[in-house]
Protein backbone atom coordinates (compact mmCIF):
# COMPACT_ATOMS: atom_id res chain seq x y z
CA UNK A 1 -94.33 28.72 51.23
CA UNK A 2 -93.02 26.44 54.00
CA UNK A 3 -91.33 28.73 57.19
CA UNK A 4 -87.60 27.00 56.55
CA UNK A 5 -86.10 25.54 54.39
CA UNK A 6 -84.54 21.41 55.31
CA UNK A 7 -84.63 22.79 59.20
CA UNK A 8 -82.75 26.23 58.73
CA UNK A 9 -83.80 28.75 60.50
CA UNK A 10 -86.34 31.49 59.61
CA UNK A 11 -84.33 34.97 57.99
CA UNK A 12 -85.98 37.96 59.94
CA UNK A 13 -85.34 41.14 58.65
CA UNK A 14 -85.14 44.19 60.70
CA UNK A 15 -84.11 47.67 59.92
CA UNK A 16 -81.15 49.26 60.51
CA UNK A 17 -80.57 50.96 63.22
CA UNK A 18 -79.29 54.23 61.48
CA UNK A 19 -79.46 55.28 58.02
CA UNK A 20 -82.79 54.14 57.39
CA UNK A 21 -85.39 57.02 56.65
CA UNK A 22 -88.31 58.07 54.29
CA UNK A 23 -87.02 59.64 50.92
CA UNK A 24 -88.02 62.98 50.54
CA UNK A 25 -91.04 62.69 47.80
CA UNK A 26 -92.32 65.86 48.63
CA UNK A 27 -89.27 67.64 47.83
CA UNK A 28 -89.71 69.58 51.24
CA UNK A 29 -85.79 69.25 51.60
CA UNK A 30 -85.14 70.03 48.01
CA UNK A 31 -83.24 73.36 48.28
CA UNK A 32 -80.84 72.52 51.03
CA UNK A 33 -80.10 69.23 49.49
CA UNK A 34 -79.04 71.23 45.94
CA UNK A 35 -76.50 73.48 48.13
CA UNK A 36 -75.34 71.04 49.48
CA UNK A 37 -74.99 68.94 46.41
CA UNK A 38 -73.72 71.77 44.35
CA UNK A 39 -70.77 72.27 47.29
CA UNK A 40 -69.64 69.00 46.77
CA UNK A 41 -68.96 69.28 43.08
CA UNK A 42 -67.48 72.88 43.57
CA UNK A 43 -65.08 71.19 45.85
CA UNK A 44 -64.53 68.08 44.21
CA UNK A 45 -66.62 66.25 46.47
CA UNK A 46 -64.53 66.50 49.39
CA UNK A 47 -67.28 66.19 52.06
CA UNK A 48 -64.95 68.19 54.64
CA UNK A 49 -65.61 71.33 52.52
CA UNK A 50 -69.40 70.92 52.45
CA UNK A 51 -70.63 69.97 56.36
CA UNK A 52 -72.49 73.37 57.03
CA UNK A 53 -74.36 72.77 54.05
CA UNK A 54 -74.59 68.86 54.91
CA UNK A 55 -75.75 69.98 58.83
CA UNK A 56 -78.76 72.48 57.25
CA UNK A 57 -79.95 69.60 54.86
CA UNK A 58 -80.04 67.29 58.11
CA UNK A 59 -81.69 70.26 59.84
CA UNK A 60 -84.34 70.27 57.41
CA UNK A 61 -84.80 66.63 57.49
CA UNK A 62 -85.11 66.47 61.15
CA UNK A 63 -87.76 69.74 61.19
CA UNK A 64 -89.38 68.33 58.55
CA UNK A 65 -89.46 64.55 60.08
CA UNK A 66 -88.22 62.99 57.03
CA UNK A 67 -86.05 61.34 59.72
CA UNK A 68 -85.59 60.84 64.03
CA UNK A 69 -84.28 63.90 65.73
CA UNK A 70 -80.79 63.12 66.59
CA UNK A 71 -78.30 64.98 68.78
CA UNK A 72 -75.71 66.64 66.94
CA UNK A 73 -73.11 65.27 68.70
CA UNK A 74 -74.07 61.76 67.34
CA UNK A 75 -74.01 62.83 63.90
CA UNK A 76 -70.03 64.10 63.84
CA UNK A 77 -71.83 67.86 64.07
CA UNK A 78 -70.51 68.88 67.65
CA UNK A 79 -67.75 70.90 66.63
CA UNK A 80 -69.69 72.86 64.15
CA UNK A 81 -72.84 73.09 66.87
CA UNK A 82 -69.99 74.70 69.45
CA UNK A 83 -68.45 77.09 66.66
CA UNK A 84 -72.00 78.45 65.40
CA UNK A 85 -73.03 79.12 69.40
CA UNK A 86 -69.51 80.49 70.34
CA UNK A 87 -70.06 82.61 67.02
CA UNK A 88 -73.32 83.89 67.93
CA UNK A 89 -72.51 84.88 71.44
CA UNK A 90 -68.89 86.57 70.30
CA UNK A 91 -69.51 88.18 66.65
CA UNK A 92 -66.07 88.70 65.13
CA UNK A 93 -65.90 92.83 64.76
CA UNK A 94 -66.22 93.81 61.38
């Protein structure tokens, strides 16, 4: 097939830059994703409700390299990241 088409230029496709990663066929991910699912109907799928369980399937992704290690920061995680630290370093007294 000829490279254009009456003189246009070429289409080149390239991937996204985020977003883009390898399904899960192995189900390695499996569990986290079905909390995390099963939060979102329990809640009406407001995502707000369900970002711990949306951080550990991410965590699982990244461990698993079903997609690039990313800072948490640049995935809208920060605030969570900061809360679980502060948490661990000050337990609340029971």
């Amino acid at each position: 097939m000829a490279q254009s088409l009456y003189g246009s230029k070429v289409f080149k496709p390239k991937p996204p830059d985020k977003g883009s990663f390898p399904l899960d066929h192995e189900g390695e991910c499996k569990q986290p994703m079905e909390v995390y699912m099963k939060c979102l109907y329990d809640h009406k799928y407001n995502n707000t409700e369900c970002r711990l369980e949306a951080k550990d399937y991410l965590d699982c992704r990244m461990q698993k390299e079903l997609m690039a290690k990313a800072d948490w920061s640049k995935l809208g995680y920060k605030d969570l990241d900061e809360r679980r630290t502060s948490e661990k370093e000050h337990p609340k007294p029971s």
